[in-house]
N, C-alpha and C. Protein backbone atom coordinates (compact mmCIF):
# COMPACT_ATOMS: atom_id res chain seq x y z
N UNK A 1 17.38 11.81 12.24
CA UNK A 1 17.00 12.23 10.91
C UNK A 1 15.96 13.35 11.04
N UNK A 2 16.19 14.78 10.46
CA UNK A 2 15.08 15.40 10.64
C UNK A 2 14.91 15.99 9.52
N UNK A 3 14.71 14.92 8.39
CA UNK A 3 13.77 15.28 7.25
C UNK A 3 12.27 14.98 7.19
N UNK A 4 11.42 15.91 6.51
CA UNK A 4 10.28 15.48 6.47
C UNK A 4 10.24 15.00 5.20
N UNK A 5 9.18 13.56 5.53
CA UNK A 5 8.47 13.13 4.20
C UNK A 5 7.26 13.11 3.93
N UNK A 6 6.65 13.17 2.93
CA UNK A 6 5.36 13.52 2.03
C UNK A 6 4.76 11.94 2.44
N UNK A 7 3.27 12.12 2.60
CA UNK A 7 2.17 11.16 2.74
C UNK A 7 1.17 11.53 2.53
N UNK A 8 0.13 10.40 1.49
CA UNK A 8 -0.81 10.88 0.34
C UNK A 8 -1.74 10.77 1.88
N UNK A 9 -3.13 11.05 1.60
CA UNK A 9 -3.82 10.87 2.95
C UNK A 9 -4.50 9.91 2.27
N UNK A 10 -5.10 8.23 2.70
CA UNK A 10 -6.10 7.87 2.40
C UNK A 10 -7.59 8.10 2.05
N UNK A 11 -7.89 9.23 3.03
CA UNK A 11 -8.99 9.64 2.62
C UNK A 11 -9.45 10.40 2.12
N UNK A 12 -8.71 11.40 2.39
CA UNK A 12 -8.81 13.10 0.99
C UNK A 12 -8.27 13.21 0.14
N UNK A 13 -7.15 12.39 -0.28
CA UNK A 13 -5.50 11.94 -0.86
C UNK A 13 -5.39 13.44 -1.00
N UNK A 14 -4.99 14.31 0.19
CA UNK A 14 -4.10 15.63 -0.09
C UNK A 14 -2.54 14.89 0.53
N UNK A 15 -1.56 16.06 0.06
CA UNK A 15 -0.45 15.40 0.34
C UNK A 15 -0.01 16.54 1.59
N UNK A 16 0.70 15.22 2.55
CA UNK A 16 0.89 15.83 3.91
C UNK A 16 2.72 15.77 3.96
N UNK A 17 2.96 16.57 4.71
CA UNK A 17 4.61 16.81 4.96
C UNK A 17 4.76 16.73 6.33
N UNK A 18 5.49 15.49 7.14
CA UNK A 18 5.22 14.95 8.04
C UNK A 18 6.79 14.62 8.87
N UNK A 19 7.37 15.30 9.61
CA UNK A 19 8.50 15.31 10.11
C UNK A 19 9.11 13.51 10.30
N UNK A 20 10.11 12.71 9.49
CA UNK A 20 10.51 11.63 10.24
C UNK A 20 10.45 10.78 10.86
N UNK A 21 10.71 11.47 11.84
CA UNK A 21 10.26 11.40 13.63
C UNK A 21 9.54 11.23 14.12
N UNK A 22 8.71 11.73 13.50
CA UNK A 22 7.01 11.52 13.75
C UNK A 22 6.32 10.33 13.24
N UNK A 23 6.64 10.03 12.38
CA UNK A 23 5.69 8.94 11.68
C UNK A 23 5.09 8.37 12.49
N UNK A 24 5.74 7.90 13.49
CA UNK A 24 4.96 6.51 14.68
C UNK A 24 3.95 7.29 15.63
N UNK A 25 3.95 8.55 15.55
CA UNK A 25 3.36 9.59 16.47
C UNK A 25 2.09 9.66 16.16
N UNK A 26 1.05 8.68 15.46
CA UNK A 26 0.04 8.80 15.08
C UNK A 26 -0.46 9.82 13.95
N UNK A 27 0.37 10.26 13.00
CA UNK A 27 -0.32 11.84 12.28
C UNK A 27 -1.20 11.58 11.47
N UNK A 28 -1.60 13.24 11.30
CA UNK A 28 -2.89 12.81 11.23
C UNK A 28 -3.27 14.15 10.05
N UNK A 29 -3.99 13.67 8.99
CA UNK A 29 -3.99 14.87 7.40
C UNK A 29 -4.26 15.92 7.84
N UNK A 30 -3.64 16.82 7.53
CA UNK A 30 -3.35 18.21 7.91
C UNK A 30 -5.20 18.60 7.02
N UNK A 31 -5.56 18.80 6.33
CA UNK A 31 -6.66 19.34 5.80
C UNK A 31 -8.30 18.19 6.12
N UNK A 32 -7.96 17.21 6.66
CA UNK A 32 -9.33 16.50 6.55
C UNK A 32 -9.12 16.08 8.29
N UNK A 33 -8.23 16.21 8.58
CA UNK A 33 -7.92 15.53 10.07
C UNK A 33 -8.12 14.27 10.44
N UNK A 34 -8.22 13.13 9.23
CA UNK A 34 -8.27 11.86 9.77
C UNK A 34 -6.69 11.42 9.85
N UNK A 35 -6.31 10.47 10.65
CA UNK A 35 -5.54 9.54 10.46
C UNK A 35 -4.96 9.18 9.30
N UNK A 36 -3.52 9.21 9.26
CA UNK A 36 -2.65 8.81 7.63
C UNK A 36 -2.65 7.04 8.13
N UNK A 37 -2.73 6.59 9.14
CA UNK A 37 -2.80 5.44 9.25
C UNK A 37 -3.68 4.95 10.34
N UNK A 38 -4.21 3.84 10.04
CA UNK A 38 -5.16 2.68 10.92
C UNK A 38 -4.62 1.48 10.77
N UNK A 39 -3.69 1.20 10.55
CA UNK A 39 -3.73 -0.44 10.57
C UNK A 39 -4.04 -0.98 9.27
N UNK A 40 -5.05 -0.39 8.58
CA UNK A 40 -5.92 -1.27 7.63
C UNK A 40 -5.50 -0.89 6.14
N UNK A 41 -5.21 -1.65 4.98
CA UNK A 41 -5.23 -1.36 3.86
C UNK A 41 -5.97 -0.78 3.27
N UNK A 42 -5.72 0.34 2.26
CA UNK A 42 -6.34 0.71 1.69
C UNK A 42 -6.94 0.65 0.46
N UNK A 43 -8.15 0.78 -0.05
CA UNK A 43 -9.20 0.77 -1.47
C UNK A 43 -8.72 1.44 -2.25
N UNK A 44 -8.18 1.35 -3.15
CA UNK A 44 -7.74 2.33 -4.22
C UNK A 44 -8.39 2.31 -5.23
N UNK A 45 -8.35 3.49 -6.08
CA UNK A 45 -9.10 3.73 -7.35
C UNK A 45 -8.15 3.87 -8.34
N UNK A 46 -8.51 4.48 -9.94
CA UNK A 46 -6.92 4.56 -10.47
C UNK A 46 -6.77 6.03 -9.82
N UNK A 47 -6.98 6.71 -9.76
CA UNK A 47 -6.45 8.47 -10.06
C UNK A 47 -6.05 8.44 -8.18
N UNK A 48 -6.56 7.60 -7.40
CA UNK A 48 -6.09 7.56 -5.94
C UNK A 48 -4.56 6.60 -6.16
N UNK A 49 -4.56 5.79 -6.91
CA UNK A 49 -3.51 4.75 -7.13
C UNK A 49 -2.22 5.70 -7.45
N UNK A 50 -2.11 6.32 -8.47
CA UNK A 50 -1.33 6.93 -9.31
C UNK A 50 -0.88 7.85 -8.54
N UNK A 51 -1.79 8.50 -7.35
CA UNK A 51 -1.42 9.47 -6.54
C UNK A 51 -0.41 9.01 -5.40
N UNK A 52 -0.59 7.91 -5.13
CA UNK A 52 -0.38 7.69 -3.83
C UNK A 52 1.65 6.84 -4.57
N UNK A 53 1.16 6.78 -5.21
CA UNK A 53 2.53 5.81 -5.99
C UNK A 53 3.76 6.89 -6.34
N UNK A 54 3.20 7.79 -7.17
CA UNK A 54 4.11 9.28 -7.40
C UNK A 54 4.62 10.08 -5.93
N UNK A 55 3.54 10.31 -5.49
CA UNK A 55 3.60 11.44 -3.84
C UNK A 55 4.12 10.81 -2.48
N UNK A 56 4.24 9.30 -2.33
CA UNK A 56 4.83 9.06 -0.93
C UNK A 56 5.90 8.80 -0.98
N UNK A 57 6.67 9.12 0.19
CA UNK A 57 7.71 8.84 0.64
C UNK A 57 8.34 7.85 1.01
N UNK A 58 7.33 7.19 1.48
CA UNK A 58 7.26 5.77 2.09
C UNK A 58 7.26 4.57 0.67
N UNK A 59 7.60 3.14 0.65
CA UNK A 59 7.03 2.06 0.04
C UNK A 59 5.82 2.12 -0.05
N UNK A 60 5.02 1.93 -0.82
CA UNK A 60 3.84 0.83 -1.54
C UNK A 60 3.54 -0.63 -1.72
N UNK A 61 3.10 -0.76 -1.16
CA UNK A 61 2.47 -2.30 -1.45
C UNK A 61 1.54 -2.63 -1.70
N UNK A 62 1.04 -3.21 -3.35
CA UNK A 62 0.35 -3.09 -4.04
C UNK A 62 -0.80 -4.80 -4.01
N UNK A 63 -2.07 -5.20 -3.24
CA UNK A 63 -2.53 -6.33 -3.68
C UNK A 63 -3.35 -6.11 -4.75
N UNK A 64 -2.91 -6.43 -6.07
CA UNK A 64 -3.74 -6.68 -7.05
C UNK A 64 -4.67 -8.07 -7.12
N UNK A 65 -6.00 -7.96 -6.49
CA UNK A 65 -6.68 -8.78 -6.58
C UNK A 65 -8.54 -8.89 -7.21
N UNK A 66 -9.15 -9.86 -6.76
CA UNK A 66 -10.29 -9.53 -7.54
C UNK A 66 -11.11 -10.55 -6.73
N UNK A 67 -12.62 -9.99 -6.62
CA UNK A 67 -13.55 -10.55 -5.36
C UNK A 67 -13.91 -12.07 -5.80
N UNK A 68 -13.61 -13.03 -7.01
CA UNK A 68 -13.77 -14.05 -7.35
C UNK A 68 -13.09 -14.86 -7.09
N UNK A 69 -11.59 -14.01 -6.28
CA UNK A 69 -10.54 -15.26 -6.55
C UNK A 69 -10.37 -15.76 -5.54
N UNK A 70 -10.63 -17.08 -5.01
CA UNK A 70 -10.46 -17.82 -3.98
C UNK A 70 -8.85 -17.70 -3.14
N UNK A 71 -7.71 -17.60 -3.88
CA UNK A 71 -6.79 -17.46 -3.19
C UNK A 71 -6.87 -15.89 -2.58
N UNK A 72 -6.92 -15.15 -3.36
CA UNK A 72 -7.45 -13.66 -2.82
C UNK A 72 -8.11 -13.43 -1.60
N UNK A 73 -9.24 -13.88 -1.65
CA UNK A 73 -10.24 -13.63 -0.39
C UNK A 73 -9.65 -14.72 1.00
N UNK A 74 -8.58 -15.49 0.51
CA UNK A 74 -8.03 -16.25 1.45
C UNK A 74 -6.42 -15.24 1.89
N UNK A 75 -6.10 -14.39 1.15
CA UNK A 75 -4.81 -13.97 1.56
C UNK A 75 -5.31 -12.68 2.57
N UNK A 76 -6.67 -12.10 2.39
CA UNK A 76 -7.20 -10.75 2.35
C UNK A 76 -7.23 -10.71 3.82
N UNK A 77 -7.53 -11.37 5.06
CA UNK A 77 -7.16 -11.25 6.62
C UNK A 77 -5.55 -11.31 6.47
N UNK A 78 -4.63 -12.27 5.90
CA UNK A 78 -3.25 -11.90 6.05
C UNK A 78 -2.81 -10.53 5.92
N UNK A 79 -3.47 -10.35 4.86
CA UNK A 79 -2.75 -8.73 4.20
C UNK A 79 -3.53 -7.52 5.06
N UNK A 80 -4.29 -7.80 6.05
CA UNK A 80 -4.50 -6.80 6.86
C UNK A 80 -4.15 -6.77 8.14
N UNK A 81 -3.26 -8.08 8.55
CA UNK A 81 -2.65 -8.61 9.62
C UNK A 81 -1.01 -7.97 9.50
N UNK A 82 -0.78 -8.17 7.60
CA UNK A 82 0.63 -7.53 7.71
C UNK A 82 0.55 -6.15 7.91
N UNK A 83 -0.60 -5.24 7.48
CA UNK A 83 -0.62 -3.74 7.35
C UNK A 83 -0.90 -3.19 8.92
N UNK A 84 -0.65 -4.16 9.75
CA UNK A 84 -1.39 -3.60 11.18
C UNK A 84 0.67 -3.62 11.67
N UNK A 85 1.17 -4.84 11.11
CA UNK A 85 2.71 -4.93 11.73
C UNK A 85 3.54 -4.15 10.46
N UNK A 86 2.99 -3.85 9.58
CA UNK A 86 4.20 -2.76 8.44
C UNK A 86 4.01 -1.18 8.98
N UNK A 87 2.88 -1.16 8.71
CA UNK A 87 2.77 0.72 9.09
C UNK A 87 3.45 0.81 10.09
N UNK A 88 3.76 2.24 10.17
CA UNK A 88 3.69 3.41 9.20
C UNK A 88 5.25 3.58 8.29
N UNK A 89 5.88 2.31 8.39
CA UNK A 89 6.83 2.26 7.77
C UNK A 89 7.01 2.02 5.90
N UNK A 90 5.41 1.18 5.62
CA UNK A 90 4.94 0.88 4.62
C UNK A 90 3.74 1.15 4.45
N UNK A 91 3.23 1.53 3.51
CA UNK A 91 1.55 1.87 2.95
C UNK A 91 0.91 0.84 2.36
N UNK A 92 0.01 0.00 3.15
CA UNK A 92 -0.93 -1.58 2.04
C UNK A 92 -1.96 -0.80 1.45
N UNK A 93 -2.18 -1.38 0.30
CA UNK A 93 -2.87 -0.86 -0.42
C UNK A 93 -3.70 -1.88 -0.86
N UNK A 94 -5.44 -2.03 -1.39
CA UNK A 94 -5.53 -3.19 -2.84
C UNK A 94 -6.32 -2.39 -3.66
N UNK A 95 -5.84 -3.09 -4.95
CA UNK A 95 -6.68 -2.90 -5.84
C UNK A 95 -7.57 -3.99 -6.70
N UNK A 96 -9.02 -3.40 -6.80
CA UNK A 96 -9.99 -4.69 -7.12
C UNK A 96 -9.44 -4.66 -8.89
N UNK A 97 -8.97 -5.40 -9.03
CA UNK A 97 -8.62 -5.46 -10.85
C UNK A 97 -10.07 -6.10 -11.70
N UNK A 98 -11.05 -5.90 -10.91
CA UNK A 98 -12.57 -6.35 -11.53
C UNK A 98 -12.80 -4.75 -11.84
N UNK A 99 -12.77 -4.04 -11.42
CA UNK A 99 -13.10 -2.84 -10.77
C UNK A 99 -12.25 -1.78 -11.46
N UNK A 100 -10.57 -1.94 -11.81
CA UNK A 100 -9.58 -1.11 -12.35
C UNK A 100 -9.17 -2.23 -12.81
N UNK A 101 -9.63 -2.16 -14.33
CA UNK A 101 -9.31 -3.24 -15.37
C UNK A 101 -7.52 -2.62 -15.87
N UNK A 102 -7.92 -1.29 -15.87
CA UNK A 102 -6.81 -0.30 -16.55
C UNK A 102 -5.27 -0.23 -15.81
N UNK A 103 -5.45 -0.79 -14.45
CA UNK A 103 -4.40 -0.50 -13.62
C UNK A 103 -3.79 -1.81 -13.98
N UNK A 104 -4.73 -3.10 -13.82
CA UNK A 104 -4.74 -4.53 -13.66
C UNK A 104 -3.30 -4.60 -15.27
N UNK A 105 -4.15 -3.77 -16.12
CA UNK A 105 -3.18 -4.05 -17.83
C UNK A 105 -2.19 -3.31 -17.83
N UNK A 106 -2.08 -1.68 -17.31
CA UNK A 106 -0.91 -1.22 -17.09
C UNK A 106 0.34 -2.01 -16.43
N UNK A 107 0.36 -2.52 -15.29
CA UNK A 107 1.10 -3.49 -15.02
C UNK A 107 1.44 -4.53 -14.87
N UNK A 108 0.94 -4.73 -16.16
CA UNK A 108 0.65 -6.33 -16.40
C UNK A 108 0.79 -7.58 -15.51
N UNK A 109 -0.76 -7.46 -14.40
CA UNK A 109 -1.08 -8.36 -13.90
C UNK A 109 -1.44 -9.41 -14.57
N UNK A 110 -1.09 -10.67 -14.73
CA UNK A 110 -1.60 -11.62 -15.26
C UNK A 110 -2.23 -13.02 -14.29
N UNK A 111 -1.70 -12.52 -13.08
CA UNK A 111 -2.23 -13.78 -11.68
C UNK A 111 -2.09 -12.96 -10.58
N UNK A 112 -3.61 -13.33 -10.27
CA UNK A 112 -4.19 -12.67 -8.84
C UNK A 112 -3.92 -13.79 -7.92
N UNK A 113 -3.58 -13.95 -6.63
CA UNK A 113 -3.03 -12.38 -6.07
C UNK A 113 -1.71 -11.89 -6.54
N UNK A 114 -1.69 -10.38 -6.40
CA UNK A 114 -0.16 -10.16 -6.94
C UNK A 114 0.27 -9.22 -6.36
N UNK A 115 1.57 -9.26 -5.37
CA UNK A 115 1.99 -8.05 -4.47
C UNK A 115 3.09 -7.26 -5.54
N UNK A 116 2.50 -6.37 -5.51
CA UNK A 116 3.67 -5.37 -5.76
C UNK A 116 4.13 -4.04 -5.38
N UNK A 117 5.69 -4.01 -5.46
CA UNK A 117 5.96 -2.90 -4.38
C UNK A 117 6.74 -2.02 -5.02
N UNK A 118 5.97 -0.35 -4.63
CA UNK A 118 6.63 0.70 -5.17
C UNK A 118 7.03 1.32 -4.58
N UNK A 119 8.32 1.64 -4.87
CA UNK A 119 9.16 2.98 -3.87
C UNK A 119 9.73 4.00 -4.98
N UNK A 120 9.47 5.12 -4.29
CA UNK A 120 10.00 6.32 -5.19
C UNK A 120 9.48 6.41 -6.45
N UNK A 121 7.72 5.96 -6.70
CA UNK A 121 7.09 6.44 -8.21
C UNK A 121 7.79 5.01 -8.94
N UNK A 122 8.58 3.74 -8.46
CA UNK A 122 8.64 2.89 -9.35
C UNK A 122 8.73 1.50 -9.05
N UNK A 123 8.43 0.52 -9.54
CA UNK A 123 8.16 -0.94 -9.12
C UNK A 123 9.49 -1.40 -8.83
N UNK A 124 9.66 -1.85 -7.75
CA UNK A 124 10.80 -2.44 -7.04
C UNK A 124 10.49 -4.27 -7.27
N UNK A 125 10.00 -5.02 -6.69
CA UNK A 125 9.80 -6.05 -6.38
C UNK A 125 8.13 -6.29 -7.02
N UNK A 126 7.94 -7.87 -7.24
CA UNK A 126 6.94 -8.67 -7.00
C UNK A 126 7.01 -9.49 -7.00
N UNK A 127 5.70 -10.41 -6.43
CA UNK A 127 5.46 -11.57 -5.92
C UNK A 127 3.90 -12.47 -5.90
N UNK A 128 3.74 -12.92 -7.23
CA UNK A 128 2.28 -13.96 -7.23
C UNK A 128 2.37 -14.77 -6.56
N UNK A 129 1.16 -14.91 -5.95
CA UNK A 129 0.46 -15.99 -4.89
C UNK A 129 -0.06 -15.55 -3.65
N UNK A 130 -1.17 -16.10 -2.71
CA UNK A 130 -1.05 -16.05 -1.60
C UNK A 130 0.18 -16.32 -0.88
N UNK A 131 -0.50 -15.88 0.33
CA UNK A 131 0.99 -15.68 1.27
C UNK A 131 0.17 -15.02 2.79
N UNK A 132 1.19 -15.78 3.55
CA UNK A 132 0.99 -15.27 4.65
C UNK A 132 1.53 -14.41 5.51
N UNK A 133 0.96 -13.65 6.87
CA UNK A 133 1.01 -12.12 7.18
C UNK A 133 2.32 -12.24 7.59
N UNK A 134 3.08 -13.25 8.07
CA UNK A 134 4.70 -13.50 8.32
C UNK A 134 5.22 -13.56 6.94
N UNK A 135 5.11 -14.03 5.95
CA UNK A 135 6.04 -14.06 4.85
C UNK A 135 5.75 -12.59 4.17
N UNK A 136 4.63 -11.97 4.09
CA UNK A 136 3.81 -10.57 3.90
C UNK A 136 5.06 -9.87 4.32
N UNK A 137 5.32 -9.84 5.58
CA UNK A 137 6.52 -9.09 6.20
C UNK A 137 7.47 -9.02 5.75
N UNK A 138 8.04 -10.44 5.92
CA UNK A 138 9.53 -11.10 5.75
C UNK A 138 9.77 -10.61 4.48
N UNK A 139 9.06 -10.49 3.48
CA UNK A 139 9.22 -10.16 1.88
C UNK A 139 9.49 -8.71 1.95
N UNK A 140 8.20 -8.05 2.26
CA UNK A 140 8.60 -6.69 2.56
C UNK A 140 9.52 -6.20 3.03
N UNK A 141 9.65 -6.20 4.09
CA UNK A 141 11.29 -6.07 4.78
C UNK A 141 12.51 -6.68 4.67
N UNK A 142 12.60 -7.58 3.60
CA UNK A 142 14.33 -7.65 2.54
C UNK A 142 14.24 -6.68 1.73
N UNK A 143 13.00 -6.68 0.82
CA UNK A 143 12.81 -5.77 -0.40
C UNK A 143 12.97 -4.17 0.05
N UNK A 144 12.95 -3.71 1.34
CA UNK A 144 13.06 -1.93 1.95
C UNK A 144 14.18 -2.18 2.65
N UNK A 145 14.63 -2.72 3.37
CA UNK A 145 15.86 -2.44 4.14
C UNK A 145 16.75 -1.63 3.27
């Protein structure tokens, strides 16, 4: 395959054009020079959210959660256990819905935790509840194949 696809950068969110082929090759944002990936999920804001949902190429995976919620802070080592075995095939993301009340009502979260997954700018799949970094996967990867 030698198309390139678009990847928001986590940390500058400029958008990078990134050969295929490369993905596993470590790349790395053409304008800020960090890493498009570490392993680790990323903090989102809304105007970083919206960016990253419209502009990648790749899936989204969305934890809508919030620092009170006991199942949350119990799924939150899973979901960085799955983002170390998804990348760079998938992008983890969370969002604090204490924090982005606006994102939390746009898609009508109503139970934290709540995975949801976007491909191509639109919600494919979800899934309330904890969960673990094997089922994290296993879910993900029926829902993209």
């Amino acid at each position: 395959m030698n198309e390139s696809i678009h990847l928001i950068c986590p940390h500058c969110e400029a958008v990078n054009r990134i050969p295929f082929v490369r993905l596993g090759d470590g790349p790395k944002c053409g304008k800020c020079h960090r890493p498009l990936f570490n392993g680790q999920p990323v903090e989102l804001t809304a105007s970083g959210f919206q960016k990253q949902v419209q502009h990648n190429d790749i899936p989204l995976l969305v934890d809508f959660w919030a620092p009170w919620c006991g199942p949350c802070r119990m799924m939150a080592p899973q979901f960085v256990q799955a983002a170390a075995q998804l990348e760079p095939r998938v992008r983890l993301v969370k969002v604090n819905t204490e924090v982005e009340q606006m994102l939390g009502a746009q898609y009508g979260i109503r139970s934290i935790p709540m995975l949801v997954l976007f491909q191509h700018g639109r919600e494919t799949a979800r899934q309330a509840g904890a969960m673990s970094a094997a089922d994290i996967v296993r879910w993900v990867s029926g829902k993209t194949a």
